[in-house]
Protein backbone atom coordinates (compact mmCIF):
# COMPACT_ATOMS: atom_id res chain seq x y z
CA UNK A 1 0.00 0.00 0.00
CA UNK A 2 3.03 2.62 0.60
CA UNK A 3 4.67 1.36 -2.83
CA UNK A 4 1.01 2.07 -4.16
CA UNK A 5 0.72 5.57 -2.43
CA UNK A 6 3.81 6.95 -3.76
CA UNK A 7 3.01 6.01 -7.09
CA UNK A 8 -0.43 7.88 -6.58
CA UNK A 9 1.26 10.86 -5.24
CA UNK A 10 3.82 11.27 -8.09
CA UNK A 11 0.89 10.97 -10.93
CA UNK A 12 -1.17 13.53 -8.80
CA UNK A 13 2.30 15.92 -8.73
CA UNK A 14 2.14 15.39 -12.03
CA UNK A 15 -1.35 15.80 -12.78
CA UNK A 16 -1.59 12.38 -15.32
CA UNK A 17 -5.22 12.16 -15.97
CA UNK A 18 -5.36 8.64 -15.51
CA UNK A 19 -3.55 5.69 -14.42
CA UNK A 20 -5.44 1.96 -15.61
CA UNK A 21 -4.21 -0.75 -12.57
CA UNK A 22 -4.75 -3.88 -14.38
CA UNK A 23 -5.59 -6.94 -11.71
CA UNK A 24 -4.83 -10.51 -11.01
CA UNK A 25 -7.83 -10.87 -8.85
CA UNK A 26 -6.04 -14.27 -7.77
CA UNK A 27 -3.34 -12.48 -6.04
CA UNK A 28 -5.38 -10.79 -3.10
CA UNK A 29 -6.39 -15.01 -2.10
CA UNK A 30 -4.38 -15.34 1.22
CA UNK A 31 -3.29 -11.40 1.03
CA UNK A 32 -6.62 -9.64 1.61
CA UNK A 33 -4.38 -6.64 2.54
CA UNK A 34 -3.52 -6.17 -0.88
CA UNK A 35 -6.95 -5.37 -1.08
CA UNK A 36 -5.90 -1.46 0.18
CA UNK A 37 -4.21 -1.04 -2.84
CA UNK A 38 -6.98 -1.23 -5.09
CA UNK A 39 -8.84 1.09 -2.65
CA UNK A 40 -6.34 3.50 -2.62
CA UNK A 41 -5.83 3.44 -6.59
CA UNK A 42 -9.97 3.56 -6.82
CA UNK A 43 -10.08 6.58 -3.91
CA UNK A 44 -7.70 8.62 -6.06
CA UNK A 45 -9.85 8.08 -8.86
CA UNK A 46 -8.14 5.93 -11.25
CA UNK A 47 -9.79 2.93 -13.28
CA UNK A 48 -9.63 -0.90 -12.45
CA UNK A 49 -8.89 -2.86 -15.60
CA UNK A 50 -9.07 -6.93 -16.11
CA UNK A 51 -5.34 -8.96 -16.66
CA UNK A 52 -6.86 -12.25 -16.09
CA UNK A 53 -7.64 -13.78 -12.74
CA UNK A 54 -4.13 -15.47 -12.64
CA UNK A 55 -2.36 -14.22 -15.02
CA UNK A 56 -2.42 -17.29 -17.12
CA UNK A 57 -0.51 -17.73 -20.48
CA UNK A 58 -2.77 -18.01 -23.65
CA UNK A 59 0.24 -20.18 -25.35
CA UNK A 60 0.04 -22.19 -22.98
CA UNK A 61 -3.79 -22.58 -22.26
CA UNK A 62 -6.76 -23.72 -23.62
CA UNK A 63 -8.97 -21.45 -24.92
CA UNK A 64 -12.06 -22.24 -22.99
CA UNK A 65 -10.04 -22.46 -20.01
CA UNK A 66 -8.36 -18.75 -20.98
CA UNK A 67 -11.56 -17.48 -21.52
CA UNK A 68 -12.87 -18.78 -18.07
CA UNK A 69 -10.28 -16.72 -16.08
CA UNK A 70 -10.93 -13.75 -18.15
CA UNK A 71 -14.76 -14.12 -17.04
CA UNK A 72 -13.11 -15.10 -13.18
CA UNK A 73 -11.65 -11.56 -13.26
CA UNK A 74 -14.76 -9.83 -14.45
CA UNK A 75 -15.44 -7.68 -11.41
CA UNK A 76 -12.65 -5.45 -12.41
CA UNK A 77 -14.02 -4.46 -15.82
CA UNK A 78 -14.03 -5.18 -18.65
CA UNK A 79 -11.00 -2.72 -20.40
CA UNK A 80 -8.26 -5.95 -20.47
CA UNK A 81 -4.77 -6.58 -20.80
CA UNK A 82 -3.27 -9.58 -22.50
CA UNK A 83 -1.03 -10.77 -19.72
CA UNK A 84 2.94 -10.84 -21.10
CA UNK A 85 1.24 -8.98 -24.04
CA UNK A 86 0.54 -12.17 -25.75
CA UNK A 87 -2.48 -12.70 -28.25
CA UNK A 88 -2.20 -16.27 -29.06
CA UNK A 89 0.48 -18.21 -30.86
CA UNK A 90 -1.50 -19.07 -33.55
CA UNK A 91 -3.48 -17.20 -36.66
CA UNK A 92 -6.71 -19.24 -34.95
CA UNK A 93 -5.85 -18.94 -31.76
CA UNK A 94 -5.62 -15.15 -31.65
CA UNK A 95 -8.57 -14.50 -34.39
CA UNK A 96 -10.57 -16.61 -31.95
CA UNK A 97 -9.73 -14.99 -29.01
CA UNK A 98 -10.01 -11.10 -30.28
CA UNK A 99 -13.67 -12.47 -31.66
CA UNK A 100 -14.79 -13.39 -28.46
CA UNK A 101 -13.73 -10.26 -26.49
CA UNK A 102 -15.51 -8.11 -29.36
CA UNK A 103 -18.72 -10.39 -28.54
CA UNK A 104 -18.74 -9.75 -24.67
CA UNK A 105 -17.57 -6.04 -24.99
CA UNK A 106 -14.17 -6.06 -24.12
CA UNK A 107 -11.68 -3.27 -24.98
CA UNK A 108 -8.18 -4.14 -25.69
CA UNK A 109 -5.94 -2.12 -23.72
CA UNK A 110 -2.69 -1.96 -26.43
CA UNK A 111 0.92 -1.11 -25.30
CA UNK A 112 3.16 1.14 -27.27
CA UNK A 113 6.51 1.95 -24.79
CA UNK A 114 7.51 -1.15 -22.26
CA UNK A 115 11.36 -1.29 -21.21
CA UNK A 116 10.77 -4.18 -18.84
CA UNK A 117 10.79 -1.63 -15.57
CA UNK A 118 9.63 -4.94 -14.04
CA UNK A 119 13.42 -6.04 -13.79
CA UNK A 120 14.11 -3.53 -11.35
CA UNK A 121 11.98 -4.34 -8.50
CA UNK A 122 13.36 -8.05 -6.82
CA UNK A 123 17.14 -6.42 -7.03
CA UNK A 124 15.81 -2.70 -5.57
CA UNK A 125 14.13 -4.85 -2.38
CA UNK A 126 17.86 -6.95 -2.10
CA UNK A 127 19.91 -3.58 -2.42
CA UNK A 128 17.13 -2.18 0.51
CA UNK A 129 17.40 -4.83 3.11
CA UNK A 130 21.16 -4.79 2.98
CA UNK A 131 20.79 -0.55 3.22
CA UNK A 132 22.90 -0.76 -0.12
CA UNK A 133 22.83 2.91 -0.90
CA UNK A 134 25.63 2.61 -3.65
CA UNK A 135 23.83 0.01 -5.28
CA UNK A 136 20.40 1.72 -4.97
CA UNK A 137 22.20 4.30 -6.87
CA UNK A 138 22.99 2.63 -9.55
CA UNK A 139 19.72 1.28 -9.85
CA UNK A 140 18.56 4.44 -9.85
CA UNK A 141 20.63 5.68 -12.58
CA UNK A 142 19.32 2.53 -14.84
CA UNK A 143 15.86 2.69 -14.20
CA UNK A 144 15.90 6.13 -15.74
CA UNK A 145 18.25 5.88 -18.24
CA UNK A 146 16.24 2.68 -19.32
CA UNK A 147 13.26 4.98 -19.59
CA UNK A 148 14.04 7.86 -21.83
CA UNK A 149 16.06 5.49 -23.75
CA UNK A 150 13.18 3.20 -24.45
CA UNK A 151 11.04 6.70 -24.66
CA UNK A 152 13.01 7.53 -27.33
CA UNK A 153 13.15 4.44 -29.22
CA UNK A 154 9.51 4.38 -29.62
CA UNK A 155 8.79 7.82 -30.38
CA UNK A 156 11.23 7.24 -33.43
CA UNK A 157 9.61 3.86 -34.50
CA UNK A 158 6.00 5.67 -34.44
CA UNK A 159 7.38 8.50 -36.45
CA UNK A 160 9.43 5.73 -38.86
CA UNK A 161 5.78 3.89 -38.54
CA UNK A 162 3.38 6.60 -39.14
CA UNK A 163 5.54 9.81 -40.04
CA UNK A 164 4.25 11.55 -37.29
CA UNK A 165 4.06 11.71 -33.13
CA UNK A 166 2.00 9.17 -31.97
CA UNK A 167 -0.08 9.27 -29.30
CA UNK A 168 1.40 6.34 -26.54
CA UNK A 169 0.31 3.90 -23.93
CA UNK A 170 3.37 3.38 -21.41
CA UNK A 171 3.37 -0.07 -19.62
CA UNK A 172 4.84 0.05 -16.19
CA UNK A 173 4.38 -2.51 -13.16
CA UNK A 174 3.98 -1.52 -9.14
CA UNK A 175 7.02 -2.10 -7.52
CA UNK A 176 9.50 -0.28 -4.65
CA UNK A 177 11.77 0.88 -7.93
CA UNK A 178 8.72 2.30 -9.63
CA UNK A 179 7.60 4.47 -7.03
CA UNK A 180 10.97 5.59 -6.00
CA UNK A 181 11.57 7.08 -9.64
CA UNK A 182 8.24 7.84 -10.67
CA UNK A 183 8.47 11.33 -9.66
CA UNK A 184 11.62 11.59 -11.73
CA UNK A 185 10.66 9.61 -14.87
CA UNK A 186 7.71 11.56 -15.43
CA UNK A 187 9.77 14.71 -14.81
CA UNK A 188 12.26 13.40 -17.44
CA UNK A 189 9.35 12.31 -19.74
CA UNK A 190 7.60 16.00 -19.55
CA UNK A 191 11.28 17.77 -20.00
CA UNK A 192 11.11 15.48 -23.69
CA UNK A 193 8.24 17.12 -24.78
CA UNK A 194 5.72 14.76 -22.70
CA UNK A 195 1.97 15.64 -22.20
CA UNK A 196 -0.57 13.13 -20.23
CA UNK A 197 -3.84 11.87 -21.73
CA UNK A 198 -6.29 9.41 -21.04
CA UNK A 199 -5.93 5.53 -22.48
CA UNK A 200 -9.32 6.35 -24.44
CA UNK A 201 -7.73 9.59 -25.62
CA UNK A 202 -4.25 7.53 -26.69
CA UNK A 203 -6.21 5.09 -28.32
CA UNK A 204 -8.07 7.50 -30.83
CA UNK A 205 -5.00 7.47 -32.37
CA UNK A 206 -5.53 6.11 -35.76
CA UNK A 207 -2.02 3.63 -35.21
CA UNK A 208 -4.48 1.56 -32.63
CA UNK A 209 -6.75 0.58 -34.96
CA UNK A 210 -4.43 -1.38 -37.66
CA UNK A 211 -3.68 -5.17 -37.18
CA UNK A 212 -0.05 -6.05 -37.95
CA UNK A 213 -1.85 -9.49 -38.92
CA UNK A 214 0.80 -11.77 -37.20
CA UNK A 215 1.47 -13.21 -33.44
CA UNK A 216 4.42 -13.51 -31.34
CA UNK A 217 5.14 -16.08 -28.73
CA UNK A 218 6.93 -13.10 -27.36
CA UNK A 219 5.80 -9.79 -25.22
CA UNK A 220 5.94 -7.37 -28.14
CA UNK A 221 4.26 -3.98 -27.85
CA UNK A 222 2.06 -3.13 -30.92
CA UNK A 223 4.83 -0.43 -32.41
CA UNK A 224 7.09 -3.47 -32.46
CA UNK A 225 4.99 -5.98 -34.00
CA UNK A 226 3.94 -3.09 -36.65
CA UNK A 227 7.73 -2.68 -37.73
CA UNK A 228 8.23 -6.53 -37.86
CA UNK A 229 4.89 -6.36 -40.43
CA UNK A 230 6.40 -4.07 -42.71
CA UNK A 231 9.87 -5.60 -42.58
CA UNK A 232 11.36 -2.66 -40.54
CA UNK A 233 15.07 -3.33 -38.62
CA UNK A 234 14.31 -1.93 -35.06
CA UNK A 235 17.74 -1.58 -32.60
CA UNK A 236 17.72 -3.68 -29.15
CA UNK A 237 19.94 -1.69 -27.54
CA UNK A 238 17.60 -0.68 -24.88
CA UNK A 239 17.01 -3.97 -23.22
CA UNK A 240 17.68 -3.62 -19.14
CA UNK A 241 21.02 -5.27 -18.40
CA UNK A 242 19.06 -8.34 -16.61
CA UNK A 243 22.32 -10.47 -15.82
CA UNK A 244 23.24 -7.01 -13.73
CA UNK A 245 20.18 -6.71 -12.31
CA UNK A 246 20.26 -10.49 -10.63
CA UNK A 247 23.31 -10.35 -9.55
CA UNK A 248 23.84 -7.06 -7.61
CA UNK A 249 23.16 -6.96 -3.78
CA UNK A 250 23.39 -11.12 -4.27
């Protein structure tokens, strides 16, 4: 709930119109505590959004049985995240399951910028229990690098894309390192040229609305599977170091 409150604080600072927290509802069994997060993110007046009741793996899955813990996780809406980002492994499997969430009015909440911020968070609670300031530090200084790089990346790919700024959807997880930088990323973000809108608003962008007619067994945001569509060579420079990341404060 303090991880949760900061973050809510720095997009208040900030004055970001929204903020979609996208739920496991599976993860509150045996932590009803967690359960103050989700009040806090609802009392500050930011949406609830459906990831699946346990974040289960549509490659890995049946359908029916996919389907069945989207349905679980109803109670938190119906605007949904593919957990991992993944669509289905197959032309059939993803027609089949973007059919069916057009049927029961589900909205597709896409991804444009993702840099894995993710990676941060088990090494930033090591480097805090041993009171590791120097390596907090240079967690620090990753984290944001890693976030105006990948800022960058993606604003060039949606002008290479589209020849134009896009309007984006930033993917970011709730974590210690999160809300210790979020103040600063979206300070760094706004310095760029950075203005907040809405998901809805983001997604009016005409970029949303084309199918790149392909899947990935792999977490790739929809700028990324656009480029790989039209045979575009995009730089991975801006992975996170993860071998780095695992093994400081070890």
């Amino acid at each position: 709930v303090q991880i949760a409150q900061r973050l809510l604080a720095a997009f208040r600072k900030h004055r970001v119109p929204q903020v979609y927290g996208f739920v496991n509802g599976s993860k509150l069994e045996g932590h009803p505590e967690l359960q103050g997060v989700l009040d806090a993110w609802r009392a500050a007046g930011y949406p609830l959004g459906n990831h699946t009741w346990s974040h289960v793996d549509p490659n890995k899955t049946p359908l029916d049985a996919y389907l069945a813990d989207v349905v679980r996780n109803e109670m938190y809406g119906k605007v949904f995240r593919y957990p991992f980002l993944f669509e289905g492994d197959t032309p059939e499997r993803r027609t089949q399951t973007a059919a069916w969430m057009r049927e029961h009015g589900y909205t597709k909440a896409d991804v444009s910028i993702d840099f894995d911020d993710w990676a941060w968070n088990p090494a930033w609670a090591r480097c805090s229990g041993k009171h590791d300031e120097v390596a907090l530090g240079e967690l620090r200084h990753t984290y944001l690098d890693a976030s105006i790089r990948i800022l960058e990346r993606y604003r060039k790919l949606g002008q290479a894309l589209a020849g134009r700024e896009l309007a984006h959807v930033l993917l970011l997880h709730i974590g210690a390192a999160d809300a210790d930088q979020m103040d600063a990323m979206l300070s760094t973000y706004e310095a760029a040229g950075a203005r907040w809108v809405t998901l809805e608003q983001a997604q009016k962008d005409p970029i949303y609305a084309e199918d790149p007619g392909f899947q990935t067994k792999w977490g790739w945001t929809l700028l990324d599977r656009l480029a790989k569509k039209r045979g575009f060579k995009v730089a991975d420079e801006w992975w996170p170091d993860e071998k780095r990341l695992d093994a400081i404060c070890r």
